[in-house]
C-alpha atoms as a PDB file:
ATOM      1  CA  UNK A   1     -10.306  -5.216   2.938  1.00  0.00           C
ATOM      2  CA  UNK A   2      -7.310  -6.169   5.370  1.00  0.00           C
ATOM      3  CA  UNK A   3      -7.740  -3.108   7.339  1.00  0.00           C
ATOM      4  CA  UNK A   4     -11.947  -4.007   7.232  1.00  0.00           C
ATOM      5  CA  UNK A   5     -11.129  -7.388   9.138  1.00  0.00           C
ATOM      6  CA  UNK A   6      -9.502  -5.138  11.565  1.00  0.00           C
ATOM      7  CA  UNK A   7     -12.262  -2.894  12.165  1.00  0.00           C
ATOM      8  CA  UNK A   8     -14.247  -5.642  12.955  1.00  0.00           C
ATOM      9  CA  UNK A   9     -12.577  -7.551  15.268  1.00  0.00           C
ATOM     10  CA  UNK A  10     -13.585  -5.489  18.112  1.00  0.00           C
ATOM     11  CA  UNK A  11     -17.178  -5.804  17.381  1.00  0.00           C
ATOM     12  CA  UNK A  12     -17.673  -8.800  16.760  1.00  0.00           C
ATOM     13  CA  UNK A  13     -17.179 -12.599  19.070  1.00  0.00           C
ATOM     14  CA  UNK A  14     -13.976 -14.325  18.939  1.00  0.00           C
ATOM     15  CA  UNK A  15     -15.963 -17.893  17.697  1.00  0.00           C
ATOM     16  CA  UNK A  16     -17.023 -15.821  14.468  1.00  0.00           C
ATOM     17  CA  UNK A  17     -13.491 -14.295  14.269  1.00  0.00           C
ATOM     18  CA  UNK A  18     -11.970 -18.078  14.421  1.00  0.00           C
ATOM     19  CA  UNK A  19     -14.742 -19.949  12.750  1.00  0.00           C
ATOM     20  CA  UNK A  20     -15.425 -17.073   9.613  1.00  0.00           C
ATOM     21  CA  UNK A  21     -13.249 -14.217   9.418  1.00  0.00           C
ATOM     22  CA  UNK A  22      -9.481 -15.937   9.960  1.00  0.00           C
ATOM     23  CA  UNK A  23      -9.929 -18.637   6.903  1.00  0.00           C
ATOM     24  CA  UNK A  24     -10.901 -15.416   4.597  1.00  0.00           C
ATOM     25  CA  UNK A  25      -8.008 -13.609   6.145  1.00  0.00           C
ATOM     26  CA  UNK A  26      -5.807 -16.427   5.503  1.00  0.00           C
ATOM     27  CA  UNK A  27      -6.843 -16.284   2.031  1.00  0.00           C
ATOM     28  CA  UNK A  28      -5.146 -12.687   1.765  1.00  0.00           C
ATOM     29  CA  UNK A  29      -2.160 -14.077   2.884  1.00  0.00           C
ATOM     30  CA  UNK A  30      -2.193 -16.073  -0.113  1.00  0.00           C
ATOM     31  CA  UNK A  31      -3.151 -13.385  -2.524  1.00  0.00           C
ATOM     32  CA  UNK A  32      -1.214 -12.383  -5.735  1.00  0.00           C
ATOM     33  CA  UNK A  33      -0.383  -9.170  -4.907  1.00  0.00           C
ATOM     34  CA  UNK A  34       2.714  -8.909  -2.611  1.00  0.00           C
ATOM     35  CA  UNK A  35       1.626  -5.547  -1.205  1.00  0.00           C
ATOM     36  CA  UNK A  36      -1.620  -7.486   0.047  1.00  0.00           C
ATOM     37  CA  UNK A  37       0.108 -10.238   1.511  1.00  0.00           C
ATOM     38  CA  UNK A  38       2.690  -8.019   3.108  1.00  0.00           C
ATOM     39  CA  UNK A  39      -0.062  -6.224   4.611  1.00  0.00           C
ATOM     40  CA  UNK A  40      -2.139  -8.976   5.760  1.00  0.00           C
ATOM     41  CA  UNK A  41       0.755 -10.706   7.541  1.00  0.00           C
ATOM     42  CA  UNK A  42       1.697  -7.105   9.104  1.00  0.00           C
ATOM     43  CA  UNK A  43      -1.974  -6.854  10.695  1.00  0.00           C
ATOM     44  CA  UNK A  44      -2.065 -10.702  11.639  1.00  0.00           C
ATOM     45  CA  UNK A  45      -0.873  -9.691  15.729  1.00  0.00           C
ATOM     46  CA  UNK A  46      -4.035  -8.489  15.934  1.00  0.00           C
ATOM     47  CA  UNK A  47      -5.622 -11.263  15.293  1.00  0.00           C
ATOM     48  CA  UNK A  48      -3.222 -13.859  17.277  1.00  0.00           C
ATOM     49  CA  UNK A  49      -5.509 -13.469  20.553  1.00  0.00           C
ATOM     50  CA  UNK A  50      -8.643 -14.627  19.062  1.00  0.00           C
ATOM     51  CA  UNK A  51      -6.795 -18.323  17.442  1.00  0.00           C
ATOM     52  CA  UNK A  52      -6.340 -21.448  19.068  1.00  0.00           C
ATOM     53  CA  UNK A  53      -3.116 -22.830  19.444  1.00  0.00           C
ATOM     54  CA  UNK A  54      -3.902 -25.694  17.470  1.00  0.00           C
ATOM     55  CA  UNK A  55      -5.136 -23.553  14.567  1.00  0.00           C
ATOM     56  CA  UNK A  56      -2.065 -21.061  14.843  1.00  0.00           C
ATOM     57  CA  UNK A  57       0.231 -24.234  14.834  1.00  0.00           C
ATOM     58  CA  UNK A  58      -1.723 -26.141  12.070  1.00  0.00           C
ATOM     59  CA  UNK A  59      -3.039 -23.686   9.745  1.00  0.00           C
ATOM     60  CA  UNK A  60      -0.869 -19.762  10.272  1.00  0.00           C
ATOM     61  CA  UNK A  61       2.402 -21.402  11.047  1.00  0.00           C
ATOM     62  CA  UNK A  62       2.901 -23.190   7.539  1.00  0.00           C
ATOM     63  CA  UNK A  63       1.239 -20.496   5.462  1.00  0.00           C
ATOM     64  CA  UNK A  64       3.973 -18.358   7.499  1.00  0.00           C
ATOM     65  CA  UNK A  65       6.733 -21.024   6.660  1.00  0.00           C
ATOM     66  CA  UNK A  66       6.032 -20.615   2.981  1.00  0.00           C
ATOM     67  CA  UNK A  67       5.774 -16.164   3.673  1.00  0.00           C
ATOM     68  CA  UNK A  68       9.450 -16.691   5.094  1.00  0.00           C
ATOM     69  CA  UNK A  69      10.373 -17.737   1.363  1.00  0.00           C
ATOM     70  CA  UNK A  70       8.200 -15.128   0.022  1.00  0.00           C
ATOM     71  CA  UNK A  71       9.722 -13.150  -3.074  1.00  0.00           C
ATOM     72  CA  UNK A  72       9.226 -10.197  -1.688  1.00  0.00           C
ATOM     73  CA  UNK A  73      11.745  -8.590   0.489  1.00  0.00           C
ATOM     74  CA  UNK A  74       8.509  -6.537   2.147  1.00  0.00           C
ATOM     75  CA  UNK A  75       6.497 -10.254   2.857  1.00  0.00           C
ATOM     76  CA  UNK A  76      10.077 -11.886   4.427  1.00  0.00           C
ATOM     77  CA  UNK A  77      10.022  -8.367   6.482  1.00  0.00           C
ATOM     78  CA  UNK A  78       6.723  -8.054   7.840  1.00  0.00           C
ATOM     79  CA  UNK A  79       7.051 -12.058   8.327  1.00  0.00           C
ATOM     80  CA  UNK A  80      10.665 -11.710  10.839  1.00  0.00           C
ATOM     81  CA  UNK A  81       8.552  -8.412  12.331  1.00  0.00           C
ATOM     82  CA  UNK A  82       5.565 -10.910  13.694  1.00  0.00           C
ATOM     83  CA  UNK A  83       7.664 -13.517  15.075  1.00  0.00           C
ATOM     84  CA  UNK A  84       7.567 -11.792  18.468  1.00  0.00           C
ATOM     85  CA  UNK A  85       3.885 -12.330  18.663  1.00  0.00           C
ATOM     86  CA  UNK A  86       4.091 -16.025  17.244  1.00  0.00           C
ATOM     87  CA  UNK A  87       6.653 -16.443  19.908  1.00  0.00           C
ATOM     88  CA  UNK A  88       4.638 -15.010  23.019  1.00  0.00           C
ATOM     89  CA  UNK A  89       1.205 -17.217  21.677  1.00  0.00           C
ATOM     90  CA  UNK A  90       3.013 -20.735  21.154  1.00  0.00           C
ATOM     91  CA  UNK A  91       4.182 -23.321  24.260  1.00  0.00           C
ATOM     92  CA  UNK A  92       7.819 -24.638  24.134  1.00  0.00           C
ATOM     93  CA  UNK A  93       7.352 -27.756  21.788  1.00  0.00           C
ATOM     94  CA  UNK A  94       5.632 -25.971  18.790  1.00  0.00           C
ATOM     95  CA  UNK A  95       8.192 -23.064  19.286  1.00  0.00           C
ATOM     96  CA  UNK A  96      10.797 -25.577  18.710  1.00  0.00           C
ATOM     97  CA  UNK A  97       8.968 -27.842  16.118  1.00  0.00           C
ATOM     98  CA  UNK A  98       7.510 -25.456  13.698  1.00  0.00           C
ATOM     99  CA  UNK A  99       9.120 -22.233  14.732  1.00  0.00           C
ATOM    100  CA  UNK A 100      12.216 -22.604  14.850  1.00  0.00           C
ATOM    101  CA  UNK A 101      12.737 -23.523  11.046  1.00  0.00           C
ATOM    102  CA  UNK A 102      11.162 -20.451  10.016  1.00  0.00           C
ATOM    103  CA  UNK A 103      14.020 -18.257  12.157  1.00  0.00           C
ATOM    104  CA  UNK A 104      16.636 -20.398  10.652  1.00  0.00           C
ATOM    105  CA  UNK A 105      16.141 -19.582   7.542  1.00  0.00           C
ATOM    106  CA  UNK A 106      15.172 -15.947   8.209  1.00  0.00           C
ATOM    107  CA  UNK A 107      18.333 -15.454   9.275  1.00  0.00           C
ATOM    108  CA  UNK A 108      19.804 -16.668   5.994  1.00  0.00           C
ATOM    109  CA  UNK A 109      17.748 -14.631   3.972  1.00  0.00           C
ATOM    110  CA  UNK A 110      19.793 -12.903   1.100  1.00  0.00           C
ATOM    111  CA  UNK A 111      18.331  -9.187   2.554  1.00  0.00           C
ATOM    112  CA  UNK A 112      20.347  -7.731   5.499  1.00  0.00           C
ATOM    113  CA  UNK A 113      17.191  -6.286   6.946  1.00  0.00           C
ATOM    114  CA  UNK A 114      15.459  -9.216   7.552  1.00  0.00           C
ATOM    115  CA  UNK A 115      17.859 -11.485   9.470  1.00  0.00           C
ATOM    116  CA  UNK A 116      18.878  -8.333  11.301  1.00  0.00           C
ATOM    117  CA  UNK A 117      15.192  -7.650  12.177  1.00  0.00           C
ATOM    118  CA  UNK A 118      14.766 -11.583  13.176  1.00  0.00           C
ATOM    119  CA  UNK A 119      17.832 -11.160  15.410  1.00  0.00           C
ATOM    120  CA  UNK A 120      16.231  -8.208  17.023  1.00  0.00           C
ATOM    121  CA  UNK A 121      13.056 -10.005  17.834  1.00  0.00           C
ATOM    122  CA  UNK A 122      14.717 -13.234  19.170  1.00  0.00           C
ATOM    123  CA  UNK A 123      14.301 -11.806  22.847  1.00  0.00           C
ATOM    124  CA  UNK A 124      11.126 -13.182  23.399  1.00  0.00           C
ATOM    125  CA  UNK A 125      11.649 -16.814  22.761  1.00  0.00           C
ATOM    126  CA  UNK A 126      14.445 -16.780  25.155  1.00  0.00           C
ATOM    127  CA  UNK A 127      11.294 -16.324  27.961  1.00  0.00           C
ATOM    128  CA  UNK A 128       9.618 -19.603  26.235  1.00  0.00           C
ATOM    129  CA  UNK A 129      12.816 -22.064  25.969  1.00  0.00           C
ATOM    130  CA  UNK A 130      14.118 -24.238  28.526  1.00  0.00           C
ATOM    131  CA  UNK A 131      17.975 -23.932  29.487  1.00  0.00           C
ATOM    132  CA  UNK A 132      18.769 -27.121  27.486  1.00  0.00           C
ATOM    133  CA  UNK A 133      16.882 -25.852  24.392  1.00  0.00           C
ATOM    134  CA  UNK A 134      18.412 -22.233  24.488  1.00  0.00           C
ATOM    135  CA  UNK A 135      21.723 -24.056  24.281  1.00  0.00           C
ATOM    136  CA  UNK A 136      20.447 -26.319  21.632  1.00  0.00           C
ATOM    137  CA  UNK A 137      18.874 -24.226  19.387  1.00  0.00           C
ATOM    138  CA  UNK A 138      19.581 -20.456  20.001  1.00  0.00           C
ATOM    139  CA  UNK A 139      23.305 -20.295  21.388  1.00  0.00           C
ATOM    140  CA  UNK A 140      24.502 -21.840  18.469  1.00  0.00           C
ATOM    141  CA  UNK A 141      22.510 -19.591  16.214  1.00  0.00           C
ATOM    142  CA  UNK A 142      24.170 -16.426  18.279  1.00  0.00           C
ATOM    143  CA  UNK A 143      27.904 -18.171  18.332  1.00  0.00           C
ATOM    144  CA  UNK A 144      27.592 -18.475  14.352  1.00  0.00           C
ATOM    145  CA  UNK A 145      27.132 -14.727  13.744  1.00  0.00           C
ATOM    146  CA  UNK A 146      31.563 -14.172  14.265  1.00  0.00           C
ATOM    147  CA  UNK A 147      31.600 -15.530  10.542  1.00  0.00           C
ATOM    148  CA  UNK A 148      28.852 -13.119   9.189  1.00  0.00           C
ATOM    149  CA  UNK A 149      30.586 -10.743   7.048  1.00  0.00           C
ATOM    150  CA  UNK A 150      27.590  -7.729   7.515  1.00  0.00           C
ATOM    151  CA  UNK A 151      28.353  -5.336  10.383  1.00  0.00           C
ATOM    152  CA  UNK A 152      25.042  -5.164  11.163  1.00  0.00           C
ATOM    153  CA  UNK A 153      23.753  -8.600  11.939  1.00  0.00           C
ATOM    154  CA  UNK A 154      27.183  -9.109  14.165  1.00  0.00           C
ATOM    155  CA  UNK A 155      26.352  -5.670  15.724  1.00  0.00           C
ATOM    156  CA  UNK A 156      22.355  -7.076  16.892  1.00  0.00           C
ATOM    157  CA  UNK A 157      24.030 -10.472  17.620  1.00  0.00           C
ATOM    158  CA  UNK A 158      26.130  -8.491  20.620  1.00  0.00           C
ATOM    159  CA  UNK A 159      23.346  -6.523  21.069  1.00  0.00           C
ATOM    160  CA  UNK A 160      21.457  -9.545  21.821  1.00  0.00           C
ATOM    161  CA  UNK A 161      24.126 -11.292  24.270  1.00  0.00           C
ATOM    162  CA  UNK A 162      23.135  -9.946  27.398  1.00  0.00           C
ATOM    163  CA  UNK A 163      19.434 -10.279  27.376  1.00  0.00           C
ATOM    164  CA  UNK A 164      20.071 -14.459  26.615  1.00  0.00           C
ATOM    165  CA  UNK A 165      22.677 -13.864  29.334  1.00  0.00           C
ATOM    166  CA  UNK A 166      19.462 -13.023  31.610  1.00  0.00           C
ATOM    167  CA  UNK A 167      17.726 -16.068  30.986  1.00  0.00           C
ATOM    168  CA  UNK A 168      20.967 -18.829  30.691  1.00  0.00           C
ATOM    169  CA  UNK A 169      22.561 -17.643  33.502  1.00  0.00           C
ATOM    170  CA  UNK A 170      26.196 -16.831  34.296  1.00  0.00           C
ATOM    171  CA  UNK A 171      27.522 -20.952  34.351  1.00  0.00           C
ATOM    172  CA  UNK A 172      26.118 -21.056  30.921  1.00  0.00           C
ATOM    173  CA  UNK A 173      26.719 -18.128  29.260  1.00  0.00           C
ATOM    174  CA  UNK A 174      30.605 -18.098  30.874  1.00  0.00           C
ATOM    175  CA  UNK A 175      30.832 -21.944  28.946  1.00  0.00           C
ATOM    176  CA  UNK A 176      28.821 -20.562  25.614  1.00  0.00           C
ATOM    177  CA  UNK A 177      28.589 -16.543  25.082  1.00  0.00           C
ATOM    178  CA  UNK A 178      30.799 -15.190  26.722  1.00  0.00           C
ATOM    179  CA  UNK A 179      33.969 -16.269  24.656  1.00  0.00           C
ATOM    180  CA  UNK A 180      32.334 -14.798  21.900  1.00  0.00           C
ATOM    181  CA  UNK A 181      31.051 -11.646  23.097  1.00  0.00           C
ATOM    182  CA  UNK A 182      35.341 -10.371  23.992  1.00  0.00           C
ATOM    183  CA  UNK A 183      36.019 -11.707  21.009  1.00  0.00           C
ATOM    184  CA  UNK A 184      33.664  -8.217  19.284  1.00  0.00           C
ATOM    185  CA  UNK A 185      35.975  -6.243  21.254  1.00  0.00           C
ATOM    186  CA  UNK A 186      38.573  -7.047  18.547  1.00  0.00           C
ATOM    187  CA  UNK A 187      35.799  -6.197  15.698  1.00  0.00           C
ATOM    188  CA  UNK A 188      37.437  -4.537  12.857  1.00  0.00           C
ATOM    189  CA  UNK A 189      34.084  -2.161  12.600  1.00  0.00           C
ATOM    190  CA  UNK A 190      33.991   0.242  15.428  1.00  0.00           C
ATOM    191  CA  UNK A 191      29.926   0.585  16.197  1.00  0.00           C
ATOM    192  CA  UNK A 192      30.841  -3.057  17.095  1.00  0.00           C
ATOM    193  CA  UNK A 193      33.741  -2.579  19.337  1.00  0.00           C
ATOM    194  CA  UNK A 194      31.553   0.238  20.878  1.00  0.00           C
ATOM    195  CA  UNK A 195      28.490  -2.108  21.418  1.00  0.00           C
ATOM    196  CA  UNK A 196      30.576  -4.714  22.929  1.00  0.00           C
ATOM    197  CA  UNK A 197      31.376  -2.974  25.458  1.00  0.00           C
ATOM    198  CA  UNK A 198      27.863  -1.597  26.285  1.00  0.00           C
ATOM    199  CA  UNK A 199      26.965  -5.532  25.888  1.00  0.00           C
ATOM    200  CA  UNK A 200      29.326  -6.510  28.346  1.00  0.00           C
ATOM    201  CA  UNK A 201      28.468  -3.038  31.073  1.00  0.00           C
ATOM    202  CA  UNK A 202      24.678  -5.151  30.789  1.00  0.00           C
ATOM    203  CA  UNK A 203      25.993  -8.363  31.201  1.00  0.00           C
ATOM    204  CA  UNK A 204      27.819  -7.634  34.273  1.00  0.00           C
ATOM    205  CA  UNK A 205      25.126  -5.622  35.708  1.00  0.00           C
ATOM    206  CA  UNK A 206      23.148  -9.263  35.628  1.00  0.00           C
ATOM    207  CA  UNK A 207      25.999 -11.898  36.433  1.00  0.00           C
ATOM    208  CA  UNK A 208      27.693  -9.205  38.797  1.00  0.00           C
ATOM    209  CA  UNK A 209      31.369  -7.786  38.731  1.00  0.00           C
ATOM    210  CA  UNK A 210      33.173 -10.520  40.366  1.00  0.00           C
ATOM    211  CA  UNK A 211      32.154 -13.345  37.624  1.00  0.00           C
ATOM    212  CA  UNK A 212      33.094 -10.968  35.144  1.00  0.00           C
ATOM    213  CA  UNK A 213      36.436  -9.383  36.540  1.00  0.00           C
ATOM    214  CA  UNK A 214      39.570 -11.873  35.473  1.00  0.00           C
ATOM    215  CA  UNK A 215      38.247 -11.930  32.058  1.00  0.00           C
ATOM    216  CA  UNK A 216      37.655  -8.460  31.891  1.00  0.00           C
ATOM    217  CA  UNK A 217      41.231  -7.580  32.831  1.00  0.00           C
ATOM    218  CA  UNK A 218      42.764  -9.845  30.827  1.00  0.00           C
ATOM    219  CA  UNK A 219      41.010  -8.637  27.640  1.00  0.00           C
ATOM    220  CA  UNK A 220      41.967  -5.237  28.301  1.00  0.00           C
ATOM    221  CA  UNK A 221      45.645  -6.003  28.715  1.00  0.00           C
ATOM    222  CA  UNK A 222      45.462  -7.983  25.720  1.00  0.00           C
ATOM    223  CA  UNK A 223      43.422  -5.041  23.689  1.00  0.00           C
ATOM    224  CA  UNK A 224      46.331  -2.380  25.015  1.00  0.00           C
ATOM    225  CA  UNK A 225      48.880  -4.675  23.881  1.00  0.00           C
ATOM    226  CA  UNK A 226      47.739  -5.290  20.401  1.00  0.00           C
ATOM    227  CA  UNK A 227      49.931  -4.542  17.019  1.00  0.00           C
ATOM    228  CA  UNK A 228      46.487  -2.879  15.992  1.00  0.00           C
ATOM    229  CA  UNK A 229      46.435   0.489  17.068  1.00  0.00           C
ATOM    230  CA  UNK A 230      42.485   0.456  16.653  1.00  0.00           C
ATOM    231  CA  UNK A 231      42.284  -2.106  19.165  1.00  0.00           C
ATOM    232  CA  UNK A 232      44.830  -0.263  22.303  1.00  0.00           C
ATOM    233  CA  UNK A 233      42.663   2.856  21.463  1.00  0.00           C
ATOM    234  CA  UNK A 234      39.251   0.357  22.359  1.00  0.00           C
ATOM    235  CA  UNK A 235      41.295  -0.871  25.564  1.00  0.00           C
ATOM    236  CA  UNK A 236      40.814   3.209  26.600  1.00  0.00           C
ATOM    237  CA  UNK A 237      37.106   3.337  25.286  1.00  0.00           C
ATOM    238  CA  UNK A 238      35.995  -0.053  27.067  1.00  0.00           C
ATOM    239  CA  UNK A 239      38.131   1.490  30.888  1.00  0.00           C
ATOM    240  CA  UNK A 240      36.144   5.063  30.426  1.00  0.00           C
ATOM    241  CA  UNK A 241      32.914   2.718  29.772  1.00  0.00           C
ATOM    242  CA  UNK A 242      33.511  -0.001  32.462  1.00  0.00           C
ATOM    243  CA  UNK A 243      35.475   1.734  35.495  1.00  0.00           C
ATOM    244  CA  UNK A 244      32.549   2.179  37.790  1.00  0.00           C
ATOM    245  CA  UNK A 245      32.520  -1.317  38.177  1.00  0.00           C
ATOM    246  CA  UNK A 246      36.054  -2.026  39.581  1.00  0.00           C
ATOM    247  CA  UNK A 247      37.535  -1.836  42.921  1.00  0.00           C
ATOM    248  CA  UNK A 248      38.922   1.897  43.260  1.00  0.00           C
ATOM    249  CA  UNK A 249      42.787  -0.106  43.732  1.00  0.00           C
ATOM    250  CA  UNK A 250      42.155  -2.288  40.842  1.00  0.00           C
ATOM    251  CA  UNK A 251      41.036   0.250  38.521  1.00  0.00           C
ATOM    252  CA  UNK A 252      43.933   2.324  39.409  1.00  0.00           C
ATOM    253  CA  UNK A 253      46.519  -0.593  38.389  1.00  0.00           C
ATOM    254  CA  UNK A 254      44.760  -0.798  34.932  1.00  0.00           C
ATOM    255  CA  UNK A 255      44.807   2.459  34.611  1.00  0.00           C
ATOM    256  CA  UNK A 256      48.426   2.686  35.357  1.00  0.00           C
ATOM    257  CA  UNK A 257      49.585   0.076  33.118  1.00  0.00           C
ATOM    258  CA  UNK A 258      47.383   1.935  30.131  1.00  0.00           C
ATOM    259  CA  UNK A 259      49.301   4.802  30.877  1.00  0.00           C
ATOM    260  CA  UNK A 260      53.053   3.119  30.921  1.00  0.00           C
ATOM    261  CA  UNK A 261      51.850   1.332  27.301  1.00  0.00           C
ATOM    262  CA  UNK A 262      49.769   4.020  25.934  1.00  0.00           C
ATOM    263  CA  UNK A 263      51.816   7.276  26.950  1.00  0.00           C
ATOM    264  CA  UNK A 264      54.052   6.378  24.919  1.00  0.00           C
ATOM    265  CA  UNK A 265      52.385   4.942  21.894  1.00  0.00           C
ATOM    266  CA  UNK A 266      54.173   5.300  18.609  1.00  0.00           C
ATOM    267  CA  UNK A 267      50.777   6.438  17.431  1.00  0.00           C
ATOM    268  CA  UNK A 268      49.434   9.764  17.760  1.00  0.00           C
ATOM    269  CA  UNK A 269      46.195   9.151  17.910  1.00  0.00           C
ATOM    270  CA  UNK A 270      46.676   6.660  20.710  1.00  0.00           C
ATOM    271  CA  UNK A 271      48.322   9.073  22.728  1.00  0.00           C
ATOM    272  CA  UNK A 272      45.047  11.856  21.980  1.00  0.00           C
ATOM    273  CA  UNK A 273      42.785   8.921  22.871  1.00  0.00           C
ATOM    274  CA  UNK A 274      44.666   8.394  26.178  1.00  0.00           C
ATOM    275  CA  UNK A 275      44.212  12.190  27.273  1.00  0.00           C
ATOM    276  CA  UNK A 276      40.249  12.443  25.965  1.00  0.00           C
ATOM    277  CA  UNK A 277      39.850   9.253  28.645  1.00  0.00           C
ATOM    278  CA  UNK A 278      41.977  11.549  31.442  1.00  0.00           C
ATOM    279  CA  UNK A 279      39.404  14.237  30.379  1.00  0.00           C
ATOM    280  CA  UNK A 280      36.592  11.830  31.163  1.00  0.00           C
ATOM    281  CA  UNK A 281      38.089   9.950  34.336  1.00  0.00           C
ATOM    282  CA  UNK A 282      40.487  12.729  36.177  1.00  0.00           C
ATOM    283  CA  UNK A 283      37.681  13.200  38.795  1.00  0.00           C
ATOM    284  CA  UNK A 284      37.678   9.513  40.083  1.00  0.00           C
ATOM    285  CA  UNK A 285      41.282   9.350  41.297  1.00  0.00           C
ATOM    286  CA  UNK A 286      42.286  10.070  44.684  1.00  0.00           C
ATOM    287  CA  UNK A 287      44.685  13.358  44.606  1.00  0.00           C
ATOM    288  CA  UNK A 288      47.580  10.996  45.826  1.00  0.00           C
ATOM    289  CA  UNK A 289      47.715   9.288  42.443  1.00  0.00           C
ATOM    290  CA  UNK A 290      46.206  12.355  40.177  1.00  0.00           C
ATOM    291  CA  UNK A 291      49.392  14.016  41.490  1.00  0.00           C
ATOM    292  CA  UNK A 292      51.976  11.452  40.897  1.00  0.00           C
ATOM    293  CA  UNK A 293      50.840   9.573  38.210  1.00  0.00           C
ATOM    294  CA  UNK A 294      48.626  11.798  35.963  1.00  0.00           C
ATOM    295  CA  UNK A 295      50.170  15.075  36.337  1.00  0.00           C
ATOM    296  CA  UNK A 296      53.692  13.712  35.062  1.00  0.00           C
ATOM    297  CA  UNK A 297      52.145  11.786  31.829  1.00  0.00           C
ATOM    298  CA  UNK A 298      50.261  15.216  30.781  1.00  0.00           C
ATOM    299  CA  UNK A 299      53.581  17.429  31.509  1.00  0.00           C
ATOM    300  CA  UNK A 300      55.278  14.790  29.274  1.00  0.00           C
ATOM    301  CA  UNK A 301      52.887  14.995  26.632  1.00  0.00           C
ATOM    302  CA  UNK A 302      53.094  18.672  26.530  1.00  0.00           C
ATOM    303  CA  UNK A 303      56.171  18.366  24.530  1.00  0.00           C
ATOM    304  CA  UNK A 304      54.710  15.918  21.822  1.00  0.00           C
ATOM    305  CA  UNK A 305      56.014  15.873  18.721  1.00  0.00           C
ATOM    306  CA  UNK A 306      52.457  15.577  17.536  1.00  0.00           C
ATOM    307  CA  UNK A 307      50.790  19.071  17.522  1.00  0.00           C
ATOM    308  CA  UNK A 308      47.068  17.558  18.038  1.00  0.00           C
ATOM    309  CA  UNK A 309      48.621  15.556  21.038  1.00  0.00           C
ATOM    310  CA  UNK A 310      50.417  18.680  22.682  1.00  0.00           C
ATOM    311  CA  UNK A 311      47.917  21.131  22.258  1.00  0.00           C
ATOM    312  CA  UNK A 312      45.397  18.609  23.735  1.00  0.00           C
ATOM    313  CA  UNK A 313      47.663  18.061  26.712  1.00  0.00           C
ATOM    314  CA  UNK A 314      47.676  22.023  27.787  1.00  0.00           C
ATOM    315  CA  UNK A 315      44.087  21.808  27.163  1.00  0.00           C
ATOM    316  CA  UNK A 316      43.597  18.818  29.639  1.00  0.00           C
ATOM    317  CA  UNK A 317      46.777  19.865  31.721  1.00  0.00           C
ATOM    318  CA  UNK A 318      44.312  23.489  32.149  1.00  0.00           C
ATOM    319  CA  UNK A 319      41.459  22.125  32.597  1.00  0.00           C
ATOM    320  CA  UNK A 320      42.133  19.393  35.933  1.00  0.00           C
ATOM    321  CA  UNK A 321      44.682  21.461  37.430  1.00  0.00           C
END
């Protein structure tokens, strides 16, 4: 019957589609069966463009307020899957009035998928809010996820950064996000290390270099400094990631300092990190400092104690010479 109402909606006017066919639709999204409901609610976006605002906001918001607290995981689901539709139909005040309780407490639901899945649809709000209500309402929501023990909601929180970033601005997100969005690159899962520093590659492509650049270093130097070996190896991924960005001098003094404190890592895998990033960035330096700076560090490392790290090195040193 669910996929019947569908059928017709093309055939028939939107007055009969308001007037008859929503209330008995809306009556499926009360049924017994969760498999119904979970449907119905699924096949609801097509159906947004033929309701009023005042009947989405007074009628299908609180049925989908009491959906959201639906026992069934596939009901929450489809529920956090519609939200980008509910967001694009609704004006800024019903968003925030009636809305925005449902996404708080879909992203507290007990089931991983569905606050990960409400993250992941949060990107069209951001086009509805104000500046003051995005710092309200949704920065806070975004700042919280650094105490969320699941790898996967933090990983679509940083995932999420710079597309609020496009919307808030630099001045706002430098005050709000962006403390929070380094602080991944010290993530003790990798994915999120990894999508950090995508995150960050997208934020500066919309803020610009410059904004970005003190902060930037500074983490770096701080990541190749760290007791955690995990984290010197991320300084490496995040310069092999982020080095078209930098002034050709300034990337070369990074560079250099990685290869004073990382040439010489007591770690092994450190050092094999170090020449996988030569592998990947030999062809940007200027022969000048290829000669006197890379050269010597891969003769050096030919000698490792480490077999993986010396038989690397005379794969590298063959390779680039």
């Amino acid at each position: 019957l669910v996929k019947f109402f569908y059928l017709l909606l093309n055939l028939i006017g939107a007055d009969i589609v308001r007037q008859e066919i929503y209330p008995l639709y809306e009556n499926m999204l009360k049924d017994s069966e969760p498999e119904v409901r979970s449907l119905a609610v699924s096949k609801l976006s097509d159906i947004f463009e033929y309701l009023t605002q005042d009947q989405i906001v007074e009628s299908l918001v609180p049925t989908l307020s009491v959906l959201a607290r639906d026992p069934s995981i596939h009901v929450r689901l489809a529920v956090s899957n519609l939200m980008p539709k509910l967001f694009a139909s609704l004006s800024e005040e019903p968003l925030l009035k009636y809305v925005l309780p449902i996404i708080q407490h879909l992203v507290k639901d007990e089931m991983i998928d569905v606050r990960v899945t409400t993250i992941q649809n949060l990107s069209v709000i951001y086009e509805k809010l104000s500046l003051s209500s995005l710092q309200s309402h949704l920065v806070p929501l975004l700042t919280s996820a650094h105490k969320e023990k699941n790898w996967r909601y933090r990983n679509a929180i940083v995932e999420n950064i710079p597309k609020i970033c496009k919307v808030i601005g630099w001045e706002a997100f430098d005050r709000t996000l962006k403390p929070y969005l380094l602080q991944f690159l010290k993530d003790h899962y990798y994915p999120i290390r990894e999508q950090a520093i995508k995150s960050i590659s997208e934020v500066i492509q919309v803020v610009g270099f410059e904004n970005f650049r003190e902060d930037l270093i500074n983490s770096l130097n701080e990541l190749a400094n760290h007791s955690n070996y995990l984290f010197r190896m991320t300084s490496l991924l995040a310069i092999a990631e982020l080095y078209t960005y930098f002034p050709y001098q300034t990337f070369c003094d990074i560079f250099d300092s990685l290869l004073r404190k990382l040439g010489s890592d007591k770690i092994a895998n450190v050092r094999q990190k170090l020449l996988e990033t030569i592998q990947v960035l030999y062809k940007h330096f200027q022969r000048e400092y290829f000669e006197n700076k890379i050269i010597p560090l891969i003769n050096l490392l030919r000698n490792d104690p480490d077999s993986e790290v010396s038989y690397l090195s005379e794969k590298v040193y063959r390779e680039i010479s």
